[in-house]
Protein backbone atom coordinates (compact mmCIF):
# COMPACT_ATOMS: atom_id res chain seq x y z
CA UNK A 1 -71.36 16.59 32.28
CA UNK A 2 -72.85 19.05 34.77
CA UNK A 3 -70.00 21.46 35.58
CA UNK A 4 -72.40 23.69 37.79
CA UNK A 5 -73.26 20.39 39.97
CA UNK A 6 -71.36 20.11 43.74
CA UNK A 7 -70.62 16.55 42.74
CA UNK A 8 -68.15 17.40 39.54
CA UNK A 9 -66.01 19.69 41.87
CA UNK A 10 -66.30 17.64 44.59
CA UNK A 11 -65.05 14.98 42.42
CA UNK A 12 -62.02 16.71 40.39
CA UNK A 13 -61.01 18.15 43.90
CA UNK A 14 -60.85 14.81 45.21
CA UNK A 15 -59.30 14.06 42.14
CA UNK A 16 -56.47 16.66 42.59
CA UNK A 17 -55.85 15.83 46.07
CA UNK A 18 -55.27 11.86 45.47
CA UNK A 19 -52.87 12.69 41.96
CA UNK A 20 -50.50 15.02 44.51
CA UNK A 21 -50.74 12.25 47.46
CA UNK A 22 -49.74 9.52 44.93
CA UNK A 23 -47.49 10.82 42.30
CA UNK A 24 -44.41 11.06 44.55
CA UNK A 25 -43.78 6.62 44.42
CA UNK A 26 -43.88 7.57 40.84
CA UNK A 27 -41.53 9.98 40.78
CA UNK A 28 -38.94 8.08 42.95
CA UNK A 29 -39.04 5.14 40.30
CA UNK A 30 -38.00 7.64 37.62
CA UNK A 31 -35.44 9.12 39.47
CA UNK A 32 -33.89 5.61 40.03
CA UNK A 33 -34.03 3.94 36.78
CA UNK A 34 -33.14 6.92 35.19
CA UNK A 35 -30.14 7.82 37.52
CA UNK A 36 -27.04 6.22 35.23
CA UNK A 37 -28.26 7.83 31.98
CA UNK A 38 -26.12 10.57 30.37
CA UNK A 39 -27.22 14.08 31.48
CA UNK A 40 -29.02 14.22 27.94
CA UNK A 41 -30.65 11.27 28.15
CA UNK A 42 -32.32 11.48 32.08
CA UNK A 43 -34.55 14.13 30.57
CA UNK A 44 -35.61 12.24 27.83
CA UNK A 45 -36.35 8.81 29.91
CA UNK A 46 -38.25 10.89 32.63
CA UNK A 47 -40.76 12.13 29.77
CA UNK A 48 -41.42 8.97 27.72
CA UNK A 49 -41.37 6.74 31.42
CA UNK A 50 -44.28 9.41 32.40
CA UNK A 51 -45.34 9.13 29.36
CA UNK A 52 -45.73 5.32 29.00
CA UNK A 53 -46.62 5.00 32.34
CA UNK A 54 -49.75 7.31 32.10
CA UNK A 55 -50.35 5.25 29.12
CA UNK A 56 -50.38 2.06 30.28
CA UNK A 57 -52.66 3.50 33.05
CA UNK A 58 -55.35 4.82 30.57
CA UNK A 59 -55.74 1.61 29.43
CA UNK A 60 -56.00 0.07 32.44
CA UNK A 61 -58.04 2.22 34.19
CA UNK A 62 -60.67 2.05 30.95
CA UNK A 63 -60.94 -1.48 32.47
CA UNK A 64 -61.59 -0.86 35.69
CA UNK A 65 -64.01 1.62 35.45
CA UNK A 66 -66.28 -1.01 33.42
CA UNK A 67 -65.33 -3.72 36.35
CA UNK A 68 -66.92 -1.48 38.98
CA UNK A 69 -69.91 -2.02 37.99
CA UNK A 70 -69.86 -5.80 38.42
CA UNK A 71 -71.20 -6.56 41.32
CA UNK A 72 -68.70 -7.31 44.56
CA UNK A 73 -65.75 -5.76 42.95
CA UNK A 74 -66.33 -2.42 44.66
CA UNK A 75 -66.21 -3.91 47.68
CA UNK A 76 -62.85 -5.66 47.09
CA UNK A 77 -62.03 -2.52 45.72
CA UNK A 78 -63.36 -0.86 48.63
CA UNK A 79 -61.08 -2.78 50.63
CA UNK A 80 -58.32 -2.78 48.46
CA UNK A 81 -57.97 1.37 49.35
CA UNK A 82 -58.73 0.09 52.51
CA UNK A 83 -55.47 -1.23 52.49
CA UNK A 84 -53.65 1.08 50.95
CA UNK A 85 -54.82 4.06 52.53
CA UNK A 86 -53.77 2.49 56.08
CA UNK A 87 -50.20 1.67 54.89
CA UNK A 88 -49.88 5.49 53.65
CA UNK A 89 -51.01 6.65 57.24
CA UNK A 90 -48.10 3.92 59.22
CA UNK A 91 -45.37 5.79 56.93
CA UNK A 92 -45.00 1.82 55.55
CA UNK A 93 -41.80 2.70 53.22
CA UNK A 94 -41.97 1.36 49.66
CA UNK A 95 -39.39 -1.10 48.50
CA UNK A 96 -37.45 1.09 45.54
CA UNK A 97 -34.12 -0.16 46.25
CA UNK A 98 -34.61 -2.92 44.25
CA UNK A 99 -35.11 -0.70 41.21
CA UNK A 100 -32.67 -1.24 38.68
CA UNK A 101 -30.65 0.95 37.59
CA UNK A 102 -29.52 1.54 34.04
CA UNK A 103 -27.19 2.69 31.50
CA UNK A 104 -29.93 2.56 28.31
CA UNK A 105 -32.61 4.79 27.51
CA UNK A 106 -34.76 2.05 26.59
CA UNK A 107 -34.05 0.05 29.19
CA UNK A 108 -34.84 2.58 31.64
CA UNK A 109 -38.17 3.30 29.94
CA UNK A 110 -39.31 -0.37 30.34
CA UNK A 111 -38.15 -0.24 33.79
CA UNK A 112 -40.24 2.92 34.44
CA UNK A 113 -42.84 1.57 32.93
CA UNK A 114 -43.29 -2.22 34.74
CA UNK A 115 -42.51 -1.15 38.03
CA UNK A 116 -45.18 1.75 37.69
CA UNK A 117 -47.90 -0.64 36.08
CA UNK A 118 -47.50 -2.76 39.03
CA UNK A 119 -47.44 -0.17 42.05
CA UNK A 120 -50.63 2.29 40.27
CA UNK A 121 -53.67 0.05 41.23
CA UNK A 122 -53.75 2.29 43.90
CA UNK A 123 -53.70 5.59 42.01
CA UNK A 124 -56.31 4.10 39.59
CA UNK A 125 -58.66 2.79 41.66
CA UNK A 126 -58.63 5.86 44.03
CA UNK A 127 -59.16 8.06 40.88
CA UNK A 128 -61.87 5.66 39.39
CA UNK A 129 -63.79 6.11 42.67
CA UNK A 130 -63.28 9.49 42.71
CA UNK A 131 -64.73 10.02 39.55
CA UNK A 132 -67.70 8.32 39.95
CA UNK A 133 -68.12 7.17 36.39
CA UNK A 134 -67.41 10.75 34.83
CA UNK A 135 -64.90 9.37 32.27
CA UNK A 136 -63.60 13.03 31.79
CA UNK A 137 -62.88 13.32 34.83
CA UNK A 138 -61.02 10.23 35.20
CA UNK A 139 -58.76 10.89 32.14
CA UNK A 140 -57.92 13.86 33.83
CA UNK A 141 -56.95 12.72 37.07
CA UNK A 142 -54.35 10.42 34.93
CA UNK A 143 -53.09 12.89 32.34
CA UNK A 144 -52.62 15.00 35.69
CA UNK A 145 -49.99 12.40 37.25
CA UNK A 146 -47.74 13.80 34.39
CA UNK A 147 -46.64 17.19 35.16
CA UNK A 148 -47.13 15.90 39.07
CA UNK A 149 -44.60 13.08 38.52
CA UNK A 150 -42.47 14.80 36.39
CA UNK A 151 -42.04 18.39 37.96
CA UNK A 152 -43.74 18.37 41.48
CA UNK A 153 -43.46 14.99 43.11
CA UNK A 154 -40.09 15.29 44.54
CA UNK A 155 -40.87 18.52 46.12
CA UNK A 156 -44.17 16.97 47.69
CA UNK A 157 -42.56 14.77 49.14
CA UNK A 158 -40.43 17.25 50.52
CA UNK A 159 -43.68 19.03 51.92
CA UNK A 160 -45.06 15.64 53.00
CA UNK A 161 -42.31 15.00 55.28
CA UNK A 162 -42.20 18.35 56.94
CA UNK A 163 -45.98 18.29 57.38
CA UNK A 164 -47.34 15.04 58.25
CA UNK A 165 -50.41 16.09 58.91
CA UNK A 166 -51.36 16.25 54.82
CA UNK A 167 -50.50 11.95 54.69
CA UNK A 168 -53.14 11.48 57.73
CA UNK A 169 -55.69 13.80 56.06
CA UNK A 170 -55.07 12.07 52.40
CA UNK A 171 -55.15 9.43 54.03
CA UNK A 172 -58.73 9.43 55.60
CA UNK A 173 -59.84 10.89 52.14
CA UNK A 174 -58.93 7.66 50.75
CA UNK A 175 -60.68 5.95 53.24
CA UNK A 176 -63.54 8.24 52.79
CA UNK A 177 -63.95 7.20 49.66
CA UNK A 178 -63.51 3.25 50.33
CA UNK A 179 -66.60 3.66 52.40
CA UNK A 180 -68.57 5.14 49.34
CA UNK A 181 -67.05 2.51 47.20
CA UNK A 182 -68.17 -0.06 49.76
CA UNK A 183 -71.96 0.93 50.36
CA UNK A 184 -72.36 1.85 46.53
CA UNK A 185 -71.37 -1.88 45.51
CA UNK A 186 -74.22 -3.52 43.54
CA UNK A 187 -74.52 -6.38 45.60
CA UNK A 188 -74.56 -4.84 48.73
CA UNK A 189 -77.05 -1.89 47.43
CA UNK A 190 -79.25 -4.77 46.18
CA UNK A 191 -78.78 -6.07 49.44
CA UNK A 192 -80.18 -3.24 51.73
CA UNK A 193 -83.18 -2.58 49.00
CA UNK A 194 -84.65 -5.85 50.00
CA UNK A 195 -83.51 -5.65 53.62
CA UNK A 196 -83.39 -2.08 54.86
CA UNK A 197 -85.22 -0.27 52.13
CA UNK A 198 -84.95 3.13 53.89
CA UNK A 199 -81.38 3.35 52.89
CA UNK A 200 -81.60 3.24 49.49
CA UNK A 201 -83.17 5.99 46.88
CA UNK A 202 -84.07 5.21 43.41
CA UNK A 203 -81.99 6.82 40.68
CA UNK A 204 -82.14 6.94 36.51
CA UNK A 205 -80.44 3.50 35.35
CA UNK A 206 -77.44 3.94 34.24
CA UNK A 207 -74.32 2.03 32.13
CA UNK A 208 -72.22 2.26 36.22
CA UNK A 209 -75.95 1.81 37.58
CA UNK A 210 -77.72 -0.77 35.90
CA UNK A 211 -79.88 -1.21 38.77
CA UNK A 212 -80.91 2.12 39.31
CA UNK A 213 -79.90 2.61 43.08
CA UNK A 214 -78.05 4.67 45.18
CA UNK A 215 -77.33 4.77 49.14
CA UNK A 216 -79.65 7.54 50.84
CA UNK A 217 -77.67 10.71 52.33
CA UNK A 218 -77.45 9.44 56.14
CA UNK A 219 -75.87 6.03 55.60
CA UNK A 220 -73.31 7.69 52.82
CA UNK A 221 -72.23 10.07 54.68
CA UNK A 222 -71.95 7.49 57.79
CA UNK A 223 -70.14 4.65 55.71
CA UNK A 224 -67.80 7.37 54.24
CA UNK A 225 -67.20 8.95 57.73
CA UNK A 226 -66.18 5.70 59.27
CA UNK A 227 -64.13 4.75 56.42
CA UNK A 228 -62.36 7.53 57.25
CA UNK A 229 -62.18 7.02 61.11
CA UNK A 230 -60.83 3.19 60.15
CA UNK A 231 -58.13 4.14 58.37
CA UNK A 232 -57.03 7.05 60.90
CA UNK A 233 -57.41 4.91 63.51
CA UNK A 234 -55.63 1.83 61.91
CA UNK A 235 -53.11 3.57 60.66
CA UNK A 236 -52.00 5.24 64.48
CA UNK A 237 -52.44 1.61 66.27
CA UNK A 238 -50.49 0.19 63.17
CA UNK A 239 -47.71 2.76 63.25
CA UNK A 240 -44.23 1.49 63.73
CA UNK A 241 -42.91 3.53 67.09
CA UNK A 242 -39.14 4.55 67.33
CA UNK A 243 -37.09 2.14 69.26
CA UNK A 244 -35.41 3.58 72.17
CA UNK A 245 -31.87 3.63 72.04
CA UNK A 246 -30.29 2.42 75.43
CA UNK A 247 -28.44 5.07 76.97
C-alpha cells in the first residue's frame, strides 16, 4: 500500500466520514436491547454486541469485496447506496421500536447482533467502495465502527440533529461514491471500451480488475458529481414536509 498516494487518504477519509455517518443506527440497537440488563451487565452486552457485530461484518464484508468484482454487482451496488444515501437525506426514521428488549445478557447479544447483520449492508458496501480494494483499509473502516458505536454514536447523533447540514453532505458523499461504483462496474467499463473508447484508460490487471480498465478522469469525476447531485436532489423532492396544524 502506497501511503504517500492522494488515493489512500482520500480513501480512509472517506472511510472516516461514512463510519461516523453510520454508526449512530448501531448504537441505538445497543442501547435498546441492552436497556433491561442489570447496570453490570449493559456494559458488558454493549462490548461483546459491538464486538460480534463488527465480527459478523468482517466476514461479510470479506465477501463482498470479492463480489465486486463480478461483473453487474457494482452497479446494483451502485444503486443499492443509491438508495440508501437518499433515505438518509429525507430524515426516513428507522424502525427500532420493534427491538426487543431483554432481561439476558445473551439474549441481548444475539439481538445486537441479528438486527445489526441485517441493517449494515449499507455500512459495508459504502466502506467496500470506499476502499477501493485496499483490504487494510477496509478492515479499518470496520474495526473503526467499534469505539464509534460504542462511545461516540449517541453524541453524533446529537450533532446530526442540531446540524443538518453534515446528513445532506454525507449524504451526497455516498452518492458520490455510487457514481464511482456505477461507472467502475466491469460490465459497464467493458461496455464504453468497445463503444466510447475515449472514456476508458488502461490500467495493470488486477485480482478487483481483471480486465485491466478504469474510467478516464472527466467521466469519473462527472458520474461521481451527479451521483451526488441525485441523491441531494432526491432526497429534498422526497422529503416528508411538516403538516400544518389548523389554527
Amino acid at each position: 500500500m502506497d501511503f504517500s498516494s492522494s488515493v489512500f487518504w482520500t480513501s480512509l477519509l472517506q472511510i472516516i466520514w461514512i463510519d461516523l455517518l453510520l454508526s449512530g443506527d448501531n448504537a441505538v440497537v445497543i442501547a435498546l436491547a441492552v436497556r433491561s440488563l442489570p447496570e453490570k451487565q449493559r456494559k458488558v452486552g454493549i462490548l461483546l454486541g459491538a464486538g460480534a457485530a463488527v465480527g459478523l461484518r468482517i466476514l461479510f464484508a470479506v465477501v463482498v469485496t470479492y463480489l465486486l468484482a463480478v461483473p453487474f454487482l457494482k452497479v446494483v451496488g451502485a444503486l443499492l447506496l443509491f438508495w440508501i444515501a437518499i433515505k438518509l437525506a429525507k430524515g426516513e426514521e428507522e424502525a427500532h421500536g420493534d427491538i426487543e428488549a431483554s432481561d439476558n445478557l445473551w439474549k441481548a447479544v444475539r439481538t445486537i447482533a441479528i438486527a445489526d447483520a441485517v441493517m449494515s449492508l449499507d455500512n459495508v458496501l459504502a466502506i467496500a467502495a470506499a476502499a477501493r480494494g485496499h483490504f487494510e483499509l477496509f478492515i479499518f473502516g470496520l474495526l473503526l465502527t467499534i469505539p464509534l458505536i460504542v462511545y461516540g454514536a449517541r453524541l453524533l447523533s446529537t450533532v446530526l440533529e442540531r446540524f443538518p447540514i453534515l446528513i445532506w453532505l454525507g449524504a451526497a458523499l455516498l452518492g458520490w461514491i455510487a457514481g464511482e461504483m456505477l461507472l467502475g462496474d466491469l460490465a459497464v467499463l467493458q461496455w464504453l471500451q468497445a463503444n466510447m473508447p475515449n472514456w476508458v484508460v488502461s490500467v495493470p490487471v488486477s485480482d478487483t480488475n481483471p480486465i485491466g480498465l478504469l474510467p478516464a478522469k472527466v467521466p469519473f469525476y462527472t458520474a461521481a458529481t451527479l451521483g451526488a447531485l441525485v441523491v441531494v436532489v432526491a432526497g429534498y423532492l422526497l422529503k416528508k414536509k411538516p403538516v400544518d396544524q389548523p389554527g
